[in-house]
C-alpha atoms as a PDB file:
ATOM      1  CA  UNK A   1     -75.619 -41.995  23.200  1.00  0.00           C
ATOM      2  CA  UNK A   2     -73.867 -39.561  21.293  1.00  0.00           C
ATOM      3  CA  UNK A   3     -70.204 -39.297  19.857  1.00  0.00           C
ATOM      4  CA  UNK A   4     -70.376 -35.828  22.116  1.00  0.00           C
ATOM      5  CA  UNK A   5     -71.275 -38.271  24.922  1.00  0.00           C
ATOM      6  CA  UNK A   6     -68.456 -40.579  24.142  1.00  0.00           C
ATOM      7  CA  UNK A   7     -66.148 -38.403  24.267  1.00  0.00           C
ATOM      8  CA  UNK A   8     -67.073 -36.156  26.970  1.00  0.00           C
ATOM      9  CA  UNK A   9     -66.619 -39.417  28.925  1.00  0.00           C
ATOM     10  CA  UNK A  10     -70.304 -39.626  30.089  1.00  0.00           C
ATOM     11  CA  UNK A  11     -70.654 -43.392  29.406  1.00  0.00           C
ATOM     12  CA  UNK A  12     -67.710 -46.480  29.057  1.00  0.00           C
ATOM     13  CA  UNK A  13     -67.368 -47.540  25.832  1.00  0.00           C
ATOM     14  CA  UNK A  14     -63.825 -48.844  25.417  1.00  0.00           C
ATOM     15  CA  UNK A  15     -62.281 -45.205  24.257  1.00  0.00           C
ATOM     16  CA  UNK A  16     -64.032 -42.916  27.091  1.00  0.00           C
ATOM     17  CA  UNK A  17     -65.923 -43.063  30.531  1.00  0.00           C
ATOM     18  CA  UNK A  18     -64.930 -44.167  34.090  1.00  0.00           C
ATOM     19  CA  UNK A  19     -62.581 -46.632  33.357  1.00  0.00           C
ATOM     20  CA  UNK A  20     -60.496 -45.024  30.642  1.00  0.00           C
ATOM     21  CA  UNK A  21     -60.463 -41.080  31.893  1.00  0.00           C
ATOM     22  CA  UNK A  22     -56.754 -40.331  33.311  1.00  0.00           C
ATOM     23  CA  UNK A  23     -54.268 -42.116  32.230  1.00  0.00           C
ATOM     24  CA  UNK A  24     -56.005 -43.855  29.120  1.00  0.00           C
ATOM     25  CA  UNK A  25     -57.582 -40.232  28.448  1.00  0.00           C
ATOM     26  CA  UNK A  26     -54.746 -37.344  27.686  1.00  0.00           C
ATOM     27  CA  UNK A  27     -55.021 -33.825  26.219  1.00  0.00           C
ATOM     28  CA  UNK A  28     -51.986 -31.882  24.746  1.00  0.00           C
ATOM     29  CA  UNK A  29     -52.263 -28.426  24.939  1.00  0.00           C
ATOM     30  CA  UNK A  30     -50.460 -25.493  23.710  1.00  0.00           C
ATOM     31  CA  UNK A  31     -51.243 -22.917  25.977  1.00  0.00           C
ATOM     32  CA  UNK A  32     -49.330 -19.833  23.790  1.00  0.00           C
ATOM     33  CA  UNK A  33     -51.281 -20.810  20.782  1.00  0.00           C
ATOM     34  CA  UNK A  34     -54.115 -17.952  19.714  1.00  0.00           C
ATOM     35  CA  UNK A  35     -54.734 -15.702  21.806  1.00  0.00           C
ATOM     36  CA  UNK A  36     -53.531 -17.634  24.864  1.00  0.00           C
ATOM     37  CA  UNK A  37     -56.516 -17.366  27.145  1.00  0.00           C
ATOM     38  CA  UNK A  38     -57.703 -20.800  26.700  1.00  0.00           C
ATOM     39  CA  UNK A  39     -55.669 -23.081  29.264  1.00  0.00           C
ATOM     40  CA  UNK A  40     -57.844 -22.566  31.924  1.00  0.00           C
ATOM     41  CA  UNK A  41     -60.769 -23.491  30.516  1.00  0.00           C
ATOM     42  CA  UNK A  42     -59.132 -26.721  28.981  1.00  0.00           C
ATOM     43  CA  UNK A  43     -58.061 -27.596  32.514  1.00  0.00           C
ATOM     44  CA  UNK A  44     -61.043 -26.818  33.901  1.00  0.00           C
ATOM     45  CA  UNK A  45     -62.902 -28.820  31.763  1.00  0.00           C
ATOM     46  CA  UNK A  46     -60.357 -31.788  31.650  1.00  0.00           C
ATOM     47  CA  UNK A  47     -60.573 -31.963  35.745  1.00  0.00           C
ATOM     48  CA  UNK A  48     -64.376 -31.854  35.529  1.00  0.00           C
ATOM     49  CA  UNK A  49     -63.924 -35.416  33.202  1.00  0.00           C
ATOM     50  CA  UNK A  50     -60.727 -36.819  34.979  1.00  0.00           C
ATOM     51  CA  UNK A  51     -58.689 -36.318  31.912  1.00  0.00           C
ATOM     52  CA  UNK A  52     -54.873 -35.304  32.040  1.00  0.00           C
ATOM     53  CA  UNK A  53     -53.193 -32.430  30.660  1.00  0.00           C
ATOM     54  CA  UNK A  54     -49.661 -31.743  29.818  1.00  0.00           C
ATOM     55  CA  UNK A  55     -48.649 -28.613  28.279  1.00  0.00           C
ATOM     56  CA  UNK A  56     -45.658 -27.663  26.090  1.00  0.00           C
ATOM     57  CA  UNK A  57     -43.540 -25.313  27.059  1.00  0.00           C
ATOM     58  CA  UNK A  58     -41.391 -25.017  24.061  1.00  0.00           C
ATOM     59  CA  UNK A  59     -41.406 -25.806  20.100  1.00  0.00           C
ATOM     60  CA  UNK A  60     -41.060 -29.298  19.267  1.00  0.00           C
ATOM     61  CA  UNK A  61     -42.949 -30.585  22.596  1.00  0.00           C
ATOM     62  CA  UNK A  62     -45.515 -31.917  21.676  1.00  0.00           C
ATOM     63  CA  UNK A  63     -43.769 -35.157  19.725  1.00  0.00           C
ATOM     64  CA  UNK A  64     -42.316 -35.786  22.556  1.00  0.00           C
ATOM     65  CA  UNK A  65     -45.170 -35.733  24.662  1.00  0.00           C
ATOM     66  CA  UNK A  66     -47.468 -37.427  21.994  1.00  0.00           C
ATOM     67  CA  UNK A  67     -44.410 -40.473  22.083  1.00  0.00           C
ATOM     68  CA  UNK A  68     -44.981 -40.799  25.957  1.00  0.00           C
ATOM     69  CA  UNK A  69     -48.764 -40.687  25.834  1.00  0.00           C
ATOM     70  CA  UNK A  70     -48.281 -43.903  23.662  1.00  0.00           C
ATOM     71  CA  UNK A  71     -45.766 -45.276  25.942  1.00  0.00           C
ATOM     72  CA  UNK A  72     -47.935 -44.875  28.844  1.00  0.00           C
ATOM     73  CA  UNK A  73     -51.216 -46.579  27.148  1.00  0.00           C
ATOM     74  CA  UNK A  74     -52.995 -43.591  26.444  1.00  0.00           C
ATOM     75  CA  UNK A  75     -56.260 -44.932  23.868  1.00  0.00           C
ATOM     76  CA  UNK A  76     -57.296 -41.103  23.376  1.00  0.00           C
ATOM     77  CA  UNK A  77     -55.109 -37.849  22.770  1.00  0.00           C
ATOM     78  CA  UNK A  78     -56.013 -34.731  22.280  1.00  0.00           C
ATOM     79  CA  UNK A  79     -54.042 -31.859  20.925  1.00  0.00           C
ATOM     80  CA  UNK A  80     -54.772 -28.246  21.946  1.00  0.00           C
ATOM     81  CA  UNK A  81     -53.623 -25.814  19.786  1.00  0.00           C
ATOM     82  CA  UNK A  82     -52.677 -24.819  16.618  1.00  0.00           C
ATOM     83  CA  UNK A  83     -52.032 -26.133  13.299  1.00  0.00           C
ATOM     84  CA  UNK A  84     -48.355 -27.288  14.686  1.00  0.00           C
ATOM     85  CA  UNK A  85     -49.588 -28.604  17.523  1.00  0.00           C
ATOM     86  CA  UNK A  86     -51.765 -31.254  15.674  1.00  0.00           C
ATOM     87  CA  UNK A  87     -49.242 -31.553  13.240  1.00  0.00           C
ATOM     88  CA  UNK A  88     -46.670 -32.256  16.294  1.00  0.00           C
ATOM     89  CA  UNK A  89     -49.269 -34.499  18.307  1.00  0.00           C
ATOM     90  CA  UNK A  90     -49.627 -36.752  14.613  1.00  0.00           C
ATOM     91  CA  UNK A  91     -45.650 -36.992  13.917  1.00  0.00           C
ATOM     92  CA  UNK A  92     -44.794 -38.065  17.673  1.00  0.00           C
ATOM     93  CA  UNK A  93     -47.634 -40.804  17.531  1.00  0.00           C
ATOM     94  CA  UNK A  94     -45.753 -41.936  13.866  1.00  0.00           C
ATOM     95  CA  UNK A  95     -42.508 -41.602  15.505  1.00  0.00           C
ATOM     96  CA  UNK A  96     -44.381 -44.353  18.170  1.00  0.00           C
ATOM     97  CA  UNK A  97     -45.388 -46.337  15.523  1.00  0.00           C
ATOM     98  CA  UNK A  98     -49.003 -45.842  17.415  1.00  0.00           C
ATOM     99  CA  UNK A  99     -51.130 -44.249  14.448  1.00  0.00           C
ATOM    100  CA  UNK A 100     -53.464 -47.599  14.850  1.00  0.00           C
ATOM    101  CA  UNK A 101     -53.316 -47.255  18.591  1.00  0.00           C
ATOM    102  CA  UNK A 102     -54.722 -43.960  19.307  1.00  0.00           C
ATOM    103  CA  UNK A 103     -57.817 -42.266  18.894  1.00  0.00           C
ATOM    104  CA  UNK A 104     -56.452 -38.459  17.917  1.00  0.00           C
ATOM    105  CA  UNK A 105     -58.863 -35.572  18.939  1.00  0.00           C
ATOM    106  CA  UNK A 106     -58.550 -32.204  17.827  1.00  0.00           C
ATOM    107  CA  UNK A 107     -59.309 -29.534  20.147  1.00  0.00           C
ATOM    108  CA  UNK A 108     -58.806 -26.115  18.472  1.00  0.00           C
ATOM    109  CA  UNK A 109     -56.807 -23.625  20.258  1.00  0.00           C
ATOM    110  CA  UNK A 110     -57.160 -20.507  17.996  1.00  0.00           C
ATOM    111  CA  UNK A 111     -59.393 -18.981  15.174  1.00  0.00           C
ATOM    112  CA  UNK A 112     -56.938 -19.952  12.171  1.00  0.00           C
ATOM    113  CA  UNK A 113     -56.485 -23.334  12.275  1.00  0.00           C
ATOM    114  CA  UNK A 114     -57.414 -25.914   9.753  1.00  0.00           C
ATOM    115  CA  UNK A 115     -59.478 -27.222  12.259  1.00  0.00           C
ATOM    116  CA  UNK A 116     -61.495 -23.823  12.404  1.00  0.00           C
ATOM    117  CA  UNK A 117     -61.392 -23.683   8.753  1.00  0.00           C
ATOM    118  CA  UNK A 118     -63.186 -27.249   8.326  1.00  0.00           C
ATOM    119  CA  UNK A 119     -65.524 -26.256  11.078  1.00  0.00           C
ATOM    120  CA  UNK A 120     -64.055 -29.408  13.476  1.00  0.00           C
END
């Protein structure tokens, strides 16, 4: 198995699979970031694994969300988006005191992102 596997959700291994897709499994996304014709393909993709998604809808959302997805249990977040939405995503997880908690994925939602950048 692969880390693509693992987190594609293809086969349990404590972060991903069948009994940690849903709730345990959460995506952030940011669907003005870029060019803004990525959401449905994240939620298309997310449905096809059984993750959840929860968009923002205005600046400063994504702490908030990234403190409930901690709240609620969630092992592996996402963020979807820009630079601010990982940034956002990392200072609501701090703000949770769940940095050790959560596995943080980074799913890039335009072309000039660090994320791009590092080729992530």
């Amino acid at each position: 198995m692969t880390d693509k596997d693992n987190i594609r959700g293809d086969e349990h291994t404590g972060t991903a699979g069948s009994d940690t897709t849903g709730k345990q499994c959460r995506i952030i996304l940011n669907p003005a970031s870029g060019t803004e014709d990525h959401a449905d393909e994240v939620h298309s993709r997310a449905t096809e694994r059984g993750y959840t998604v929860v968009e923002t809808t205005e600046p400063g959302d994504a702490v908030t969300l990234a403190k409930e997805a901690a709240e609620d249990g969630v092992r592996l977040l996402a963020a979807c988006g820009g630079d601010g939405t990982i940034h956002h995503v990392i200072h609501g997880l701090d703000q949770a005191d769940a940095l050790d908690d959560v596995t943080v994925a980074v799913i890039p939602g335009e072309q000039e992102t660090t994320s791009h950048r590092i080729s992530v």
